[in-house]
C-alpha atoms as a PDB file:
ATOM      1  CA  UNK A   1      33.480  31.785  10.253  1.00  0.00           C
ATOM      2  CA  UNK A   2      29.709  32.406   9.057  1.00  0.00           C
ATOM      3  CA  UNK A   3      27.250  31.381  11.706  1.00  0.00           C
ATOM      4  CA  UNK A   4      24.714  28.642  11.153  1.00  0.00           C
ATOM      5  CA  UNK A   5      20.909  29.609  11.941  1.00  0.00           C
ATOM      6  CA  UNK A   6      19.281  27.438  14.083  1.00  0.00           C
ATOM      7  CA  UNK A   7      16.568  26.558  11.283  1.00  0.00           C
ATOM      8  CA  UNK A   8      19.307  25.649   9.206  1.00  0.00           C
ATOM      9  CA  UNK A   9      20.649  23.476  11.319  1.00  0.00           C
ATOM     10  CA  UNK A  10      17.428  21.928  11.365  1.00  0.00           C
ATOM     11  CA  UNK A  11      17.192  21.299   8.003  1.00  0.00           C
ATOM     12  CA  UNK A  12      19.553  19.087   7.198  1.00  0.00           C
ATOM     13  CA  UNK A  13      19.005  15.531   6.107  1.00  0.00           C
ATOM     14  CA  UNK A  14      20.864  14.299   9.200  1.00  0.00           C
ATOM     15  CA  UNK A  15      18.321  15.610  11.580  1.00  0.00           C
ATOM     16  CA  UNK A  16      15.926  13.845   9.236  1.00  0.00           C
ATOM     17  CA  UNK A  17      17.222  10.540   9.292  1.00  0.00           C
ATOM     18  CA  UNK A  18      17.787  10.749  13.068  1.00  0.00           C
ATOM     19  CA  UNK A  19      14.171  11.843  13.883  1.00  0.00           C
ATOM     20  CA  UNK A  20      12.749   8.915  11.632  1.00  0.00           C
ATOM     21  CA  UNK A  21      14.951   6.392  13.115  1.00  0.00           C
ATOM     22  CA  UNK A  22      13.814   7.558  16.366  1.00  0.00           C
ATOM     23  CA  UNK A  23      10.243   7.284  15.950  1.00  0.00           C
ATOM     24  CA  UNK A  24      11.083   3.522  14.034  1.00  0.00           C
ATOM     25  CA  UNK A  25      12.384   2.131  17.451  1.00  0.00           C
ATOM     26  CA  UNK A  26       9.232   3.720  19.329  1.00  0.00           C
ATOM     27  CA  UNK A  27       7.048   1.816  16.607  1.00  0.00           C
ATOM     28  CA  UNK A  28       9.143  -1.264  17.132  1.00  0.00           C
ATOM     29  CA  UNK A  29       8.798  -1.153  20.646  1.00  0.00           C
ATOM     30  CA  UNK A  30       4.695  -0.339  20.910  1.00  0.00           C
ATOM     31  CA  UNK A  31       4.691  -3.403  18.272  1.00  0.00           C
ATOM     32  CA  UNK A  32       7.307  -6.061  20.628  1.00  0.00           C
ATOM     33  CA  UNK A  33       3.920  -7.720  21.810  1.00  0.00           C
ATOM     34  CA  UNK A  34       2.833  -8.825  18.130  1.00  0.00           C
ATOM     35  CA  UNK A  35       3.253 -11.969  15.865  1.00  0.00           C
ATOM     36  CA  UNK A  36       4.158 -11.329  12.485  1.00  0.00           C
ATOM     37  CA  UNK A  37       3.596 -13.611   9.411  1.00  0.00           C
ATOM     38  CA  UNK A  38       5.442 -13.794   6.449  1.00  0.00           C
ATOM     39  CA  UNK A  39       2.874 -13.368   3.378  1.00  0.00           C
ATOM     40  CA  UNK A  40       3.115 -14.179  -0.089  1.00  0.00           C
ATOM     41  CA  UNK A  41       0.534 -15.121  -2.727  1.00  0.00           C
ATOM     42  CA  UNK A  42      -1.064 -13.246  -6.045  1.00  0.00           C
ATOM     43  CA  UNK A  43      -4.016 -11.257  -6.390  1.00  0.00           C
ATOM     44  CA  UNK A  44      -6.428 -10.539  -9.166  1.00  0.00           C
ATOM     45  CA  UNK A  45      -8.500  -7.493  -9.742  1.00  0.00           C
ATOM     46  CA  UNK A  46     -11.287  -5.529 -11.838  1.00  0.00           C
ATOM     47  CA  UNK A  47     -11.920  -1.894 -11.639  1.00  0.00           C
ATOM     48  CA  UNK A  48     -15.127  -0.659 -10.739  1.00  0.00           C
ATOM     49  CA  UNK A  49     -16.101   2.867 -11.742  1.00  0.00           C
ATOM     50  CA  UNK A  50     -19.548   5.538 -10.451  1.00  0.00           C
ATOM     51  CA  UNK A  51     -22.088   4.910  -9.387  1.00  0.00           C
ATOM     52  CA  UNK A  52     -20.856   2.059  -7.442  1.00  0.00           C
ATOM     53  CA  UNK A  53     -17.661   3.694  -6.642  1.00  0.00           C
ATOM     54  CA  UNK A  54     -17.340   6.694  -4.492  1.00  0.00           C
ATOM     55  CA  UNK A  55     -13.921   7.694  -5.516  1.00  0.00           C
ATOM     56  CA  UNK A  56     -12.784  11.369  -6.188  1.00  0.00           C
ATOM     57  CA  UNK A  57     -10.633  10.011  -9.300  1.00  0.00           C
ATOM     58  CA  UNK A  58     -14.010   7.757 -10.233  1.00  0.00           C
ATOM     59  CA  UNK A  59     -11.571   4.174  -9.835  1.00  0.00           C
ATOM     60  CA  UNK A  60     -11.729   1.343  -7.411  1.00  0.00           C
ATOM     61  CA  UNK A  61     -10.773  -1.445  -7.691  1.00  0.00           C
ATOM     62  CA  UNK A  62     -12.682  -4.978  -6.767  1.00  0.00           C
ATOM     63  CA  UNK A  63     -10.553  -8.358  -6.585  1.00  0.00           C
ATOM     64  CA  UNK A  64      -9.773 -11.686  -4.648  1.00  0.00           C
ATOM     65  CA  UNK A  65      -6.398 -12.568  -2.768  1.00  0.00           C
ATOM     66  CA  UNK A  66      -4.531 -16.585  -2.608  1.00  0.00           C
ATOM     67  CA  UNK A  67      -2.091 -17.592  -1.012  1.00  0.00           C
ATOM     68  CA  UNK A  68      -1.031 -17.144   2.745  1.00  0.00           C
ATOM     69  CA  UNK A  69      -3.199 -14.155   2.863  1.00  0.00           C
ATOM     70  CA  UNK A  70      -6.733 -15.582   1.365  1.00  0.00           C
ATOM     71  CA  UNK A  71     -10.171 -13.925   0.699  1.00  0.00           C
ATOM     72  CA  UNK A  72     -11.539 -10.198  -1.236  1.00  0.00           C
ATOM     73  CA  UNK A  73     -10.614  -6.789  -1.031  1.00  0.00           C
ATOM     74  CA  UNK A  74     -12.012  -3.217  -2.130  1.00  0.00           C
ATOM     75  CA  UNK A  75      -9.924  -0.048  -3.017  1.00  0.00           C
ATOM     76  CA  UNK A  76     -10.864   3.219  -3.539  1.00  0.00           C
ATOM     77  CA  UNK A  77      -8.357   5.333  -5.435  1.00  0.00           C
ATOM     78  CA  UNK A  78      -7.759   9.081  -4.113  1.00  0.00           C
ATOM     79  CA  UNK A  79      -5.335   9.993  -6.053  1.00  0.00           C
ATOM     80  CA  UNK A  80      -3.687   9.642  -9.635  1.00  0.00           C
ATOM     81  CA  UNK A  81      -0.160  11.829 -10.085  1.00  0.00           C
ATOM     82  CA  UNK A  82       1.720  12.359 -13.423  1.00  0.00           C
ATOM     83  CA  UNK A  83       4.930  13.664 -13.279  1.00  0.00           C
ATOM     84  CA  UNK A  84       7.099  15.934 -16.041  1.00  0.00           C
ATOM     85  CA  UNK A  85       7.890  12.366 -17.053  1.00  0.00           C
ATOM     86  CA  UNK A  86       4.761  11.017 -17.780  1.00  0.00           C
ATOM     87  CA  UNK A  87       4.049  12.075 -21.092  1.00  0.00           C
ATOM     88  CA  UNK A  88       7.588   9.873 -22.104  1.00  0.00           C
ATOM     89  CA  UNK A  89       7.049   7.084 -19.548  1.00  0.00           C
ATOM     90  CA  UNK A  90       2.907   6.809 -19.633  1.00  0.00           C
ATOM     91  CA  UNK A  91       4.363   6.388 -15.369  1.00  0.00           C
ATOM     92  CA  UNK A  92       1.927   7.631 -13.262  1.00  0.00           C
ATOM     93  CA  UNK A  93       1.498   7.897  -9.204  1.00  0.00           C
ATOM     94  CA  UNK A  94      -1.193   6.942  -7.103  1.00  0.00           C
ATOM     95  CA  UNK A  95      -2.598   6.540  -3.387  1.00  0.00           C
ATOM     96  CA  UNK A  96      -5.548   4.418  -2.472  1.00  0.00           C
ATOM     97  CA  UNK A  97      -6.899   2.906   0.453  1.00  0.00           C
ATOM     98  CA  UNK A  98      -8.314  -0.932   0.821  1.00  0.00           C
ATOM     99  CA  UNK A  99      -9.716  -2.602   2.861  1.00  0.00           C
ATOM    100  CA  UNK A 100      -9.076  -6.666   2.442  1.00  0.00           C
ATOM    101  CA  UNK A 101     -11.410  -9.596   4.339  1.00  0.00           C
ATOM    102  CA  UNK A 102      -9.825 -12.724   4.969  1.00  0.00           C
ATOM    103  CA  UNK A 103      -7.876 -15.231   6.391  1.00  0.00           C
ATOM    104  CA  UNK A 104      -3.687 -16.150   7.557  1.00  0.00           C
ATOM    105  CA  UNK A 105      -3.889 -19.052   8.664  1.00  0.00           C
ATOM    106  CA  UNK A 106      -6.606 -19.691  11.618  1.00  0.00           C
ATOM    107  CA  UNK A 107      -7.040 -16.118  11.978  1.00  0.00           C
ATOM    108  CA  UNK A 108      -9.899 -13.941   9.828  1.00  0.00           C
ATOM    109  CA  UNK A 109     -10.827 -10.268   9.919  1.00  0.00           C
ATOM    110  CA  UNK A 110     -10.339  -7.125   7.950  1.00  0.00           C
ATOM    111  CA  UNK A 111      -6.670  -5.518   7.133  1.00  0.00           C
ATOM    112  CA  UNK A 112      -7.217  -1.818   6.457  1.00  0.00           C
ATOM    113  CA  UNK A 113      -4.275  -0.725   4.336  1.00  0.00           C
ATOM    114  CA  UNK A 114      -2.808   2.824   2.612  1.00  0.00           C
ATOM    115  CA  UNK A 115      -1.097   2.372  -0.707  1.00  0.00           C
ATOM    116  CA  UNK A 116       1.085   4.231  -2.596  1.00  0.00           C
ATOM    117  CA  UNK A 117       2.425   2.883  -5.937  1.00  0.00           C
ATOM    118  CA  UNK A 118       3.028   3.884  -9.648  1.00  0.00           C
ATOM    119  CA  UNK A 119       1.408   2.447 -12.904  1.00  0.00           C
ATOM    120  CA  UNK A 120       2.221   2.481 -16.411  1.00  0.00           C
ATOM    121  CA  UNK A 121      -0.489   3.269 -18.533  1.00  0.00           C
ATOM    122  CA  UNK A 122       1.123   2.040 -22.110  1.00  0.00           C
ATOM    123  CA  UNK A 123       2.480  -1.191 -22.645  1.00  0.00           C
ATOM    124  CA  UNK A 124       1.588  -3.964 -20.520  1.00  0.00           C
ATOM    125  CA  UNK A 125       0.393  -2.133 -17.547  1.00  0.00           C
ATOM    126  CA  UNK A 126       3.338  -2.896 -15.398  1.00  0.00           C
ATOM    127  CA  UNK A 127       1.915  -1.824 -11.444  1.00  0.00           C
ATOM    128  CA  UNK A 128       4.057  -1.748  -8.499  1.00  0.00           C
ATOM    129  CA  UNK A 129       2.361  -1.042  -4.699  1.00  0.00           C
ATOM    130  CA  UNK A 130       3.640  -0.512  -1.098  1.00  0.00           C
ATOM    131  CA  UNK A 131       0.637  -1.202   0.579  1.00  0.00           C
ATOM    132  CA  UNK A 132       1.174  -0.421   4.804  1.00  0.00           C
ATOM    133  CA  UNK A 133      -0.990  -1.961   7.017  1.00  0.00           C
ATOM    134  CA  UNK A 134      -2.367   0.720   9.285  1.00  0.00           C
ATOM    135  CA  UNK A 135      -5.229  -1.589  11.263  1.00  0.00           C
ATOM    136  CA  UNK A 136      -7.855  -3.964  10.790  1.00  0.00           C
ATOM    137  CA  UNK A 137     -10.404  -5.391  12.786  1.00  0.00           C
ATOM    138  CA  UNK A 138     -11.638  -9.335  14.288  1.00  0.00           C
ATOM    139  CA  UNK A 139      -8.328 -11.081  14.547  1.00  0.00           C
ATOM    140  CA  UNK A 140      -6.612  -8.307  12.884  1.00  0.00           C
ATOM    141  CA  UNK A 141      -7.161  -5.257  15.370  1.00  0.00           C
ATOM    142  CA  UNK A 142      -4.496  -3.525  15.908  1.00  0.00           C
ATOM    143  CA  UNK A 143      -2.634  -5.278  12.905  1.00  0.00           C
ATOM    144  CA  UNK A 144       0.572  -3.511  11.541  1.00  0.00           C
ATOM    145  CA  UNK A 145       2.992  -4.232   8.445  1.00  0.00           C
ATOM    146  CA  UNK A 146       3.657  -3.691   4.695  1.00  0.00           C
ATOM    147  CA  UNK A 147       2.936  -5.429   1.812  1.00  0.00           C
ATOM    148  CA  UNK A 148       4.887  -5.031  -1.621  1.00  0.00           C
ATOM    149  CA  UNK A 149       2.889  -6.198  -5.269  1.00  0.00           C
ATOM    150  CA  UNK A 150       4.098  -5.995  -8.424  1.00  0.00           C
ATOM    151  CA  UNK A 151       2.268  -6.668 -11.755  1.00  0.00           C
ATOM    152  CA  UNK A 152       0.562  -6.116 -14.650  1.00  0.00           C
ATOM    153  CA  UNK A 153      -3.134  -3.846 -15.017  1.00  0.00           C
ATOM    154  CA  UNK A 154      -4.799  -4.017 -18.524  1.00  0.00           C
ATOM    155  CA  UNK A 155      -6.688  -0.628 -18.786  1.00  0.00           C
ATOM    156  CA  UNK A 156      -8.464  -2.173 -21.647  1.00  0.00           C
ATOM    157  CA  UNK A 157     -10.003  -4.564 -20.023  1.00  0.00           C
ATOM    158  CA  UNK A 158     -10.055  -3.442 -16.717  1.00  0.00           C
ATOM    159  CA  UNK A 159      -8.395  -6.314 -15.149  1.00  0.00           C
ATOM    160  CA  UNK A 160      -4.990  -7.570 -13.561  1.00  0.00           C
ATOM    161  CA  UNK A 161      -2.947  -9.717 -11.596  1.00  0.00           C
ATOM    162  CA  UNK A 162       0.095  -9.333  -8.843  1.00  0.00           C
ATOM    163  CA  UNK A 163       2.348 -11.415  -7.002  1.00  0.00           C
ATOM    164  CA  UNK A 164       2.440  -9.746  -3.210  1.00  0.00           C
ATOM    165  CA  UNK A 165       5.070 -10.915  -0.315  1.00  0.00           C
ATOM    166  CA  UNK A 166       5.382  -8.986   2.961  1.00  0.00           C
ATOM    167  CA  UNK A 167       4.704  -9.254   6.613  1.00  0.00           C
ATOM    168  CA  UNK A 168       1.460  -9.009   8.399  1.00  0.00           C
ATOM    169  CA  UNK A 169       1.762  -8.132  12.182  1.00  0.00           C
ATOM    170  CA  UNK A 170      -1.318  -8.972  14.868  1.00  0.00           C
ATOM    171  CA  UNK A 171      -1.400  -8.571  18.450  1.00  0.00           C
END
């Protein structure tokens, strides 16, 4: 009977799953004290490039949210990913962080937010985004949840809309 190391043990995806489903229900717990509110809406948006944008990829983006969530946002791209599939799929990866000023409701602040999505350069631009709320400030200190958008970016124009729905959590 061969003998498992203990790394290897370790390195199953088992273990994996366990340890993130253990650190979900210690995030569900810290977060039992706060209200959550269903979001939906659309978005619009216009890329800025240097001077005015500070980003290591030279792309932000500029743009103006409606719906349940209401009011402006700013993202700075970090990072833009092609994969051994790109040059077949024009599908490429990216991370940004935004920061969005607004409204839900009776409550107003800033959401700061980490996304990770892909876009597809040809064609119509087709965007998707997980954007996770990881704090915020005013009424939304502390704030929590995720946001998915899908949509369309023309890179000739430098413009594009998305439908978002998600939950945004406040203490």
């Amino acid at each position: 009977m061969k003998q498992q190391s203990r790394n290897s043990r370790f390195a199953h995806p088992g273990w994996k799953l366990m340890a993130a489903a253990a650190l979900m229900s210690g995030a569900l717990a810290a977060n039992a004290a706060q209200t959550c509110y269903p979001v939906t809406g659309h978005y619009t948006e216009s890329a800025e490039f240097p001077p005015t944008c500070g980003s290591p990829v030279f792309l932000c983006l500029k743009g103006n949210v409606s719906g349940t969530l209401r009011g402006s946002f700013a993202t700075t791209v970090n990072v833009l990913v092609p994969s051994a599939d790109t040059p077949t799929t024009g599908v490429v990866a990216f991370n940004s962080d935004t920061v969005a000023t607004g409204f839900i409701g009776n409550r107003s602040g800033t959401l700061q937010i980490k996304n990770a999505g892909s876009i597809r350069g040809a064609g119509a631009g087709e965007i998707v985004d997980l954007q996770v709320i990881v704090g915020g400030t005013g009424d939304f200190a502390g704030a929590s949840g995720a946001i998915m958008s899908n949509g369309h970016f023309d890179q000739a124009t430098g413009s594009g809309t998305s439908e978002y729905s998600g939950t945004v959590c406040v203490q």
